[in-house]
PDB file of N, CA and C in Angstrom:
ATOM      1  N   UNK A   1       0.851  -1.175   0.000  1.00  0.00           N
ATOM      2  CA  UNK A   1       0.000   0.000   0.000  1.00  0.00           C
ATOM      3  C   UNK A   1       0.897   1.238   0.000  1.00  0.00           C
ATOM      4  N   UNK A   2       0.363   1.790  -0.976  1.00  0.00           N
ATOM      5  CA  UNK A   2       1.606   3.403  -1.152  1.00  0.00           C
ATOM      6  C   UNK A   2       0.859   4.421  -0.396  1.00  0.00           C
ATOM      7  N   UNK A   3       1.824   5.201   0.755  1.00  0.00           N
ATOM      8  CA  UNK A   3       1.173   6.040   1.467  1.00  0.00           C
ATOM      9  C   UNK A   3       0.555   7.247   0.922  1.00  0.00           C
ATOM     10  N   UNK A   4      -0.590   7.793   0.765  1.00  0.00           N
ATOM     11  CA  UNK A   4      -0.984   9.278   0.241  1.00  0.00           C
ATOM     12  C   UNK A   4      -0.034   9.931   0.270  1.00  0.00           C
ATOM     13  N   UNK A   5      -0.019  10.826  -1.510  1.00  0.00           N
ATOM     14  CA  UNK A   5       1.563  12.115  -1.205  1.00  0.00           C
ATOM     15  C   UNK A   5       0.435  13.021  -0.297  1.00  0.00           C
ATOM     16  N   UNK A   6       1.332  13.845   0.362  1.00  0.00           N
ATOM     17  CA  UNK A   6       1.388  15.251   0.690  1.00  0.00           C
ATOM     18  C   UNK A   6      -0.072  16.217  -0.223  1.00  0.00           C
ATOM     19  N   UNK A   7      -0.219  16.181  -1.207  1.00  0.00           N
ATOM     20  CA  UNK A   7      -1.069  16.721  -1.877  1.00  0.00           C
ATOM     21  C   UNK A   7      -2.507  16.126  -1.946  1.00  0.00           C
ATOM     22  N   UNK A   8      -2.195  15.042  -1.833  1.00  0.00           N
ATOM     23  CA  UNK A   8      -3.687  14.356  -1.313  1.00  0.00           C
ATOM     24  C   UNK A   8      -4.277  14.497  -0.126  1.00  0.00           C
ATOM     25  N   UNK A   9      -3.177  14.564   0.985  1.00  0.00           N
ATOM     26  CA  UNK A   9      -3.858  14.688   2.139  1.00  0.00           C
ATOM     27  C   UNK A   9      -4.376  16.038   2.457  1.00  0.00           C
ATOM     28  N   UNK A  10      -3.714  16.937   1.810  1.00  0.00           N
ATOM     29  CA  UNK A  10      -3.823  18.215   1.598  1.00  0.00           C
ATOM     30  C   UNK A  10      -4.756  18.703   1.126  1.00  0.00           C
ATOM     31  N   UNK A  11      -5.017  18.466  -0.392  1.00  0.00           N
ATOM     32  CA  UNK A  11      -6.663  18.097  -0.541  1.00  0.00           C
ATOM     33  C   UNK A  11      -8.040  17.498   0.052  1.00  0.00           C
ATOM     34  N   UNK A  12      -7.459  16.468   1.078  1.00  0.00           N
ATOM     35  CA  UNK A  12      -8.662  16.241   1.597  1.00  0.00           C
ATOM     36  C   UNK A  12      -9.313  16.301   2.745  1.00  0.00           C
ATOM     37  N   UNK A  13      -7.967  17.052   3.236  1.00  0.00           N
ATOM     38  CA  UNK A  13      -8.646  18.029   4.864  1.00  0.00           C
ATOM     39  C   UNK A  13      -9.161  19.510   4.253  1.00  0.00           C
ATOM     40  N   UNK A  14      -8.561  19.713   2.963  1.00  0.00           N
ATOM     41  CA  UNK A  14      -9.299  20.851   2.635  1.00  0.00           C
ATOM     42  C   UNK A  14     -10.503  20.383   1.822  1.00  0.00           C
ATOM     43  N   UNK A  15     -11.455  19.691   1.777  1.00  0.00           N
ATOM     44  CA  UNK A  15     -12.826  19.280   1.652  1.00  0.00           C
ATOM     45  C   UNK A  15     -13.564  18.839   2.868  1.00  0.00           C
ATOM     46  N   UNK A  16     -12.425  18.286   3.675  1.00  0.00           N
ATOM     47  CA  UNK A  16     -13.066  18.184   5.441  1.00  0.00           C
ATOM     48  C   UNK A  16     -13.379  16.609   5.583  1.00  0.00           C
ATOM     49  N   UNK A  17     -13.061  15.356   4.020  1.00  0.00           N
ATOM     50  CA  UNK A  17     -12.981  14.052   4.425  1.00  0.00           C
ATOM     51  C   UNK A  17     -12.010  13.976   5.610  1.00  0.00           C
ATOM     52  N   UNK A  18     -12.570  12.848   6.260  1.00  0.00           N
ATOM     53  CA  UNK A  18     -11.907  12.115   7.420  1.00  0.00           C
ATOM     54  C   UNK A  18     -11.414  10.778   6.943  1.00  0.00           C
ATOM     55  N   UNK A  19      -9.839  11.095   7.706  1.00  0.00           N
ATOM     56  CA  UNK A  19      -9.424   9.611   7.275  1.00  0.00           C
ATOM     57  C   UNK A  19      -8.007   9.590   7.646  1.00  0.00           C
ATOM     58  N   UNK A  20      -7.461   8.262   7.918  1.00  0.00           N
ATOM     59  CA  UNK A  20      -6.500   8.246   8.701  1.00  0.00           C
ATOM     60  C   UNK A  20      -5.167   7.992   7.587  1.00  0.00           C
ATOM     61  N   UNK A  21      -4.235   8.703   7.624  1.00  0.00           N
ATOM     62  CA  UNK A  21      -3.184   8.765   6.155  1.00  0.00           C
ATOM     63  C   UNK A  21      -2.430   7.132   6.565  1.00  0.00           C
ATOM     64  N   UNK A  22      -2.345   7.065   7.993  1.00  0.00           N
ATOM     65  CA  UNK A  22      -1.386   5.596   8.274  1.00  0.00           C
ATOM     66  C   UNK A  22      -1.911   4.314   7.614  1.00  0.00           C
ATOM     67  N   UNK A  23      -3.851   4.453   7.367  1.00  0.00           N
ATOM     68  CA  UNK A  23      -4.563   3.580   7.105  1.00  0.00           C
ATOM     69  C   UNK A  23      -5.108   3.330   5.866  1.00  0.00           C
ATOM     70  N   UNK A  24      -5.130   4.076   4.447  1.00  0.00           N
ATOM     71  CA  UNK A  24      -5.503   4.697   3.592  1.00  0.00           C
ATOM     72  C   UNK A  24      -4.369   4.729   2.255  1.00  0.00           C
ATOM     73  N   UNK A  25      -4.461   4.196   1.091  1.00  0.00           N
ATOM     74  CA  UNK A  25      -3.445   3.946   0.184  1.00  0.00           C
ATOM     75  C   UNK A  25      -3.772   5.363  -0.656  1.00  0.00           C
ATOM     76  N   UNK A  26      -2.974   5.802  -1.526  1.00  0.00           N
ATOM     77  CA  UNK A  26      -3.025   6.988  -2.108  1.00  0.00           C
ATOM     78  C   UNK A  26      -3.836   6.864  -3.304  1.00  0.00           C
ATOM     79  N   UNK A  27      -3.842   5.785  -3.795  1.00  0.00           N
ATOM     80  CA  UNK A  27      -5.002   5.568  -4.383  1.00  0.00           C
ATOM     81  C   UNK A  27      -6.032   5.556  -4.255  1.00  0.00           C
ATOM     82  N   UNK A  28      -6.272   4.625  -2.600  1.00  0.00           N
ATOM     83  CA  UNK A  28      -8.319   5.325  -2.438  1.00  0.00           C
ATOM     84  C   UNK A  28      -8.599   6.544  -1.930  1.00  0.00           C
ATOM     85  N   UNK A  29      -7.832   7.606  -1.299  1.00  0.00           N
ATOM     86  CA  UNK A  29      -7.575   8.774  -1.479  1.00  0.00           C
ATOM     87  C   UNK A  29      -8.069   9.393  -2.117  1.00  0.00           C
ATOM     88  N   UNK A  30      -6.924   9.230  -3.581  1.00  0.00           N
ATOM     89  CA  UNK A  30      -7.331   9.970  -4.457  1.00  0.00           C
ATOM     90  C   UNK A  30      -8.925   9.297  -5.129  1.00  0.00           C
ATOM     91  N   UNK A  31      -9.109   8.166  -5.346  1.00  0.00           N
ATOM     92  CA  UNK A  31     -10.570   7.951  -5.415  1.00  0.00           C
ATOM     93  C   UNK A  31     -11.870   8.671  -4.450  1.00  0.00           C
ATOM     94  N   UNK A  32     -11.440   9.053  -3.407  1.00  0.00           N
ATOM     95  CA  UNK A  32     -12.061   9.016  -2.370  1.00  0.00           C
ATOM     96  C   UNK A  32     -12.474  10.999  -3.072  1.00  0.00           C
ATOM     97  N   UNK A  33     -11.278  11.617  -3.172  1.00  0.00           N
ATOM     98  CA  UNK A  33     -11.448  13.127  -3.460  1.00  0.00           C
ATOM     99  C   UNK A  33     -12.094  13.160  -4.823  1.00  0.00           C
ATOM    100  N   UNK A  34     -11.853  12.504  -5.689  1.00  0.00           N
ATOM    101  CA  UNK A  34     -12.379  12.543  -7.452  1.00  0.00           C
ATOM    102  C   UNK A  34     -13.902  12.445  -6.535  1.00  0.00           C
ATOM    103  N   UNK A  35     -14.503  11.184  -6.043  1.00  0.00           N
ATOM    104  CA  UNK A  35     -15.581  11.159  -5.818  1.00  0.00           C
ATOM    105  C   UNK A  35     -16.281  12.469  -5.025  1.00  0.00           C
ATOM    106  N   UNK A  36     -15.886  12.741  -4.109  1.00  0.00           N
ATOM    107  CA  UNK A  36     -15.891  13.473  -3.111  1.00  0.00           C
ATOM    108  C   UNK A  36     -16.581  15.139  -4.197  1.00  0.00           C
ATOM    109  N   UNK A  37     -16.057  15.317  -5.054  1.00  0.00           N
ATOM    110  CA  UNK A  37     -15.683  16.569  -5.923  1.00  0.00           C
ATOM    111  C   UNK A  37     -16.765  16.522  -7.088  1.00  0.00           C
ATOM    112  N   UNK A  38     -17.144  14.875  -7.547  1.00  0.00           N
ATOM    113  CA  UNK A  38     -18.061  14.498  -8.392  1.00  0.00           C
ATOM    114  C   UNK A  38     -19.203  14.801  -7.835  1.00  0.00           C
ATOM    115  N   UNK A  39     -19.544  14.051  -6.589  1.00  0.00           N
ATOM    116  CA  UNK A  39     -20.626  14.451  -6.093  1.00  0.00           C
ATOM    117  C   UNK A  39     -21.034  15.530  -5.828  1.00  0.00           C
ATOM    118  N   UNK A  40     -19.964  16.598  -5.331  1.00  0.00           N
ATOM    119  CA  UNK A  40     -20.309  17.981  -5.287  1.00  0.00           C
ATOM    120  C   UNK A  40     -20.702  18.827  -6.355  1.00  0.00           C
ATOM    121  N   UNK A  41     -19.879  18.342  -7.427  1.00  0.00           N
ATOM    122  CA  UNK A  41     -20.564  19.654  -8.288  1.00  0.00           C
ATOM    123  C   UNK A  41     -21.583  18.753  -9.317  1.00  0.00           C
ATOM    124  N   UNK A  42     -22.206  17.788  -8.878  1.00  0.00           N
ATOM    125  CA  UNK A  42     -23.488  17.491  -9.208  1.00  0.00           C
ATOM    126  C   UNK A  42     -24.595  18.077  -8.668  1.00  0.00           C
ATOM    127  N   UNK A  43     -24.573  18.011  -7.663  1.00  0.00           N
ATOM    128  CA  UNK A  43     -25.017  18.607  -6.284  1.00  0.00           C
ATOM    129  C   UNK A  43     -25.250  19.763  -6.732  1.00  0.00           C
ATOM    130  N   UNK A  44     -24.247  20.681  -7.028  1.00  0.00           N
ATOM    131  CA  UNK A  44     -24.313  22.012  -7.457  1.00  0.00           C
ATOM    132  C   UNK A  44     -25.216  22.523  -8.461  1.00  0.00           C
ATOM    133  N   UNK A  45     -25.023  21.390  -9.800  1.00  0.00           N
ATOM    134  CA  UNK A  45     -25.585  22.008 -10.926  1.00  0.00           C
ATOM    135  C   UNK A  45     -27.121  21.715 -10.508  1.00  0.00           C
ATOM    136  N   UNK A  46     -27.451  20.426  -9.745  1.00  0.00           N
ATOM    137  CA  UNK A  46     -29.098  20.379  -9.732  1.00  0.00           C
ATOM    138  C   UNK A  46     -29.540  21.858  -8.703  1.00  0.00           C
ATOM    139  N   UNK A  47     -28.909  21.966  -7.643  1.00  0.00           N
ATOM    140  CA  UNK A  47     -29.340  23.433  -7.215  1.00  0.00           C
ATOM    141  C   UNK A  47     -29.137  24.398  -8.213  1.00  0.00           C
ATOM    142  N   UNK A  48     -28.616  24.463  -8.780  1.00  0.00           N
ATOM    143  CA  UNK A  48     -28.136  25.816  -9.993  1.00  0.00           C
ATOM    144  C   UNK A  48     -29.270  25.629 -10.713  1.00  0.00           C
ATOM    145  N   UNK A  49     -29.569  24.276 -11.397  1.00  0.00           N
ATOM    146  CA  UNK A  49     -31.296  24.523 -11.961  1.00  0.00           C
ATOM    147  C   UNK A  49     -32.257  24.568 -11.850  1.00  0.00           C
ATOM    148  N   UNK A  50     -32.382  24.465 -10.143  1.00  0.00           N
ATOM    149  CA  UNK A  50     -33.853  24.734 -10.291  1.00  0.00           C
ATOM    150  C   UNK A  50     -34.151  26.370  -9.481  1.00  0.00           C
ATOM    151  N   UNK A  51     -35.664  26.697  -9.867  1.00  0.00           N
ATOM    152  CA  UNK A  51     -35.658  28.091  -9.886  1.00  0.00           C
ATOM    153  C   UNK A  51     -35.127  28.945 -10.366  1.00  0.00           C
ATOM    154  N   UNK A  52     -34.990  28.764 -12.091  1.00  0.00           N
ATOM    155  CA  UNK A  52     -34.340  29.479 -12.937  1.00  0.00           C
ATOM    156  C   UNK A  52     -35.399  29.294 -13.724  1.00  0.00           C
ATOM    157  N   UNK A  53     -36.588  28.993 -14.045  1.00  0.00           N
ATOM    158  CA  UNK A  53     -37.625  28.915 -14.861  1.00  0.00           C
ATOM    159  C   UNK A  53     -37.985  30.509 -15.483  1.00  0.00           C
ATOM    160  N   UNK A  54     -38.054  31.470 -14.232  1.00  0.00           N
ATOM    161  CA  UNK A  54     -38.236  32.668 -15.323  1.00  0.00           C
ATOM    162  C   UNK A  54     -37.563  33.489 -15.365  1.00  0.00           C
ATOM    163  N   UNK A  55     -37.842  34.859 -16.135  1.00  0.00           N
ATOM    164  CA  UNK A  55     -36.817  35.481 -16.157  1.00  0.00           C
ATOM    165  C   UNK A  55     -36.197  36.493 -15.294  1.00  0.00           C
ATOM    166  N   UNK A  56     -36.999  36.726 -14.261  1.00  0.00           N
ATOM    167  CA  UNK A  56     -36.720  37.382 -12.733  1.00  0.00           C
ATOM    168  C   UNK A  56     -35.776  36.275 -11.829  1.00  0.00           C
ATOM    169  N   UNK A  57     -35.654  34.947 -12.046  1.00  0.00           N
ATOM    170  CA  UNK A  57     -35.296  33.804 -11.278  1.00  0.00           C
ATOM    171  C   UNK A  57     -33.780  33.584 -11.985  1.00  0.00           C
ATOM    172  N   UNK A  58     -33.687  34.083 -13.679  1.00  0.00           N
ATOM    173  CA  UNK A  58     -32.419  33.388 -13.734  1.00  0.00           C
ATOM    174  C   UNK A  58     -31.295  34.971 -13.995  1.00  0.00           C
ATOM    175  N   UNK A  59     -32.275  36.263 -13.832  1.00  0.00           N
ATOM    176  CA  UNK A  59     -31.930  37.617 -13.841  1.00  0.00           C
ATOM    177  C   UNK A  59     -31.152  37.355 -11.907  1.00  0.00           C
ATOM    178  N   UNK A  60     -31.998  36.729 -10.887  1.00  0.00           N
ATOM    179  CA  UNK A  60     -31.274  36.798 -10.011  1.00  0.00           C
ATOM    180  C   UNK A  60     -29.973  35.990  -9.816  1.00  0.00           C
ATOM    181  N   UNK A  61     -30.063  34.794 -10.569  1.00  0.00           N
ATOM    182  CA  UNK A  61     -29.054  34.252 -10.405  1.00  0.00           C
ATOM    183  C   UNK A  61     -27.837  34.387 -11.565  1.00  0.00           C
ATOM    184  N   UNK A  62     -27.969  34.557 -12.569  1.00  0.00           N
ATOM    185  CA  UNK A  62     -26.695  35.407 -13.247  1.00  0.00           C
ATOM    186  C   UNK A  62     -27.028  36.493 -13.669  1.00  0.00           C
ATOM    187  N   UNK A  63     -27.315  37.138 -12.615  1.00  0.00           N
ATOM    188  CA  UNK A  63     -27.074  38.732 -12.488  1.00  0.00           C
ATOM    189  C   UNK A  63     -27.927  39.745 -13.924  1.00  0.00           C
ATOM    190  N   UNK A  64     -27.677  40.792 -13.723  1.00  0.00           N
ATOM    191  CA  UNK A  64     -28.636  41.620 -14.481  1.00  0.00           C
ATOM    192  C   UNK A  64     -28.333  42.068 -15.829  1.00  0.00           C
ATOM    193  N   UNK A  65     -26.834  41.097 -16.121  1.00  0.00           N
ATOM    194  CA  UNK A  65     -26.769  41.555 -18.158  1.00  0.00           C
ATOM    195  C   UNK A  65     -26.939  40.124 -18.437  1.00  0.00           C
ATOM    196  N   UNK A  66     -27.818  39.276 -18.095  1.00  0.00           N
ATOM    197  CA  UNK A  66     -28.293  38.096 -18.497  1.00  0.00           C
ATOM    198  C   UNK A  66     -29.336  38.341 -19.666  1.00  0.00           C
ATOM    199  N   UNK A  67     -29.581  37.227 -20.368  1.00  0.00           N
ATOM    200  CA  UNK A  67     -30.041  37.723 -21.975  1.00  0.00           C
ATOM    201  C   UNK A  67     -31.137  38.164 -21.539  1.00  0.00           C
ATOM    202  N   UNK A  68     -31.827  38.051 -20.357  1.00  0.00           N
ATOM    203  CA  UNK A  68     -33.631  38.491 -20.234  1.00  0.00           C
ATOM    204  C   UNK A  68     -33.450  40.024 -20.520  1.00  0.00           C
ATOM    205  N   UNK A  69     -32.139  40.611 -19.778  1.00  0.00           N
ATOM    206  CA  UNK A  69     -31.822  41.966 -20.008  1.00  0.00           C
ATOM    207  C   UNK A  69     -31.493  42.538 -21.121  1.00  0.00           C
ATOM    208  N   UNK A  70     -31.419  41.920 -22.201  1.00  0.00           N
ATOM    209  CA  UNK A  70     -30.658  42.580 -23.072  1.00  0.00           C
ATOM    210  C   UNK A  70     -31.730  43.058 -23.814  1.00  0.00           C
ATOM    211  N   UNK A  71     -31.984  44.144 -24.353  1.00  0.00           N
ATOM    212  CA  UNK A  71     -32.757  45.226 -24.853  1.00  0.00           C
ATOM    213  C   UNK A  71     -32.435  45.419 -26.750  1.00  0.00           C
ATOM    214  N   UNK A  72     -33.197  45.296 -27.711  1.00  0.00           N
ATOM    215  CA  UNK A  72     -32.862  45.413 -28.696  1.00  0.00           C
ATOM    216  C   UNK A  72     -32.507  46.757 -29.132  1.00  0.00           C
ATOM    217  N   UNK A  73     -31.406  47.341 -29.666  1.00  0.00           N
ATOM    218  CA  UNK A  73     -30.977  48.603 -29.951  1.00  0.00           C
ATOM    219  C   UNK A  73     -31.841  49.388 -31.064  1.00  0.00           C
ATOM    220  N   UNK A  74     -33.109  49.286 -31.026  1.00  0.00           N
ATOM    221  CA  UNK A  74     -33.549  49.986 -32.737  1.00  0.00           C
ATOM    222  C   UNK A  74     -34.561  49.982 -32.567  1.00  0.00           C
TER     223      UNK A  74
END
C-alpha cells in the first residue's frame, strides 16, 4: 500500500474528508477526493437549476446583463 503524497492529504482536509493517512493507500484517497468533488458539483448544478424557470429567477441568479436583459438597440 503506497502512502498518500502530501497533496492528497492536503486536498482532503481541505474538503473536510476524514481519514486516517497511516490507514488509507493513495489511491483510495485519491478515489475518495475525485468522488468526493463528483458528487459535489453534481449537487451544485441540480441546485443551480432549479428556480431558474423565469426570467426574474435566472436575472437573479446570473445577475442583471443576463439575456432576459438585453434590450434590442432599434
Amino acid at each position: 500500500m503506497t502512502e498518500p503524497s502530501q497533496a492528497h492529504i492536503d486536498r482532503a482536509r481541505e474538503l473536510g474528508l476524514s481519514f486516517d493517512p497511516s490507514d488509507i493507500s493513495d489511491e483510495e484517497l485519491s478515489r475518495a477526493i475525485a468522488t468526493y468533488e463528483r458528487v459535489y458539483i453534481e449537487a451544485m448544478t441540480e441546485n443551480a437549476g432549479r428556480g431558474t424557470d423565469t426570467p426574474t429567477e435566472r436575472r437573479r441568479m446570473f445577475g442583471p446583463g443576463s439575456i432576459d436583459d438585453v434590450q434590442n438597440p432599434g
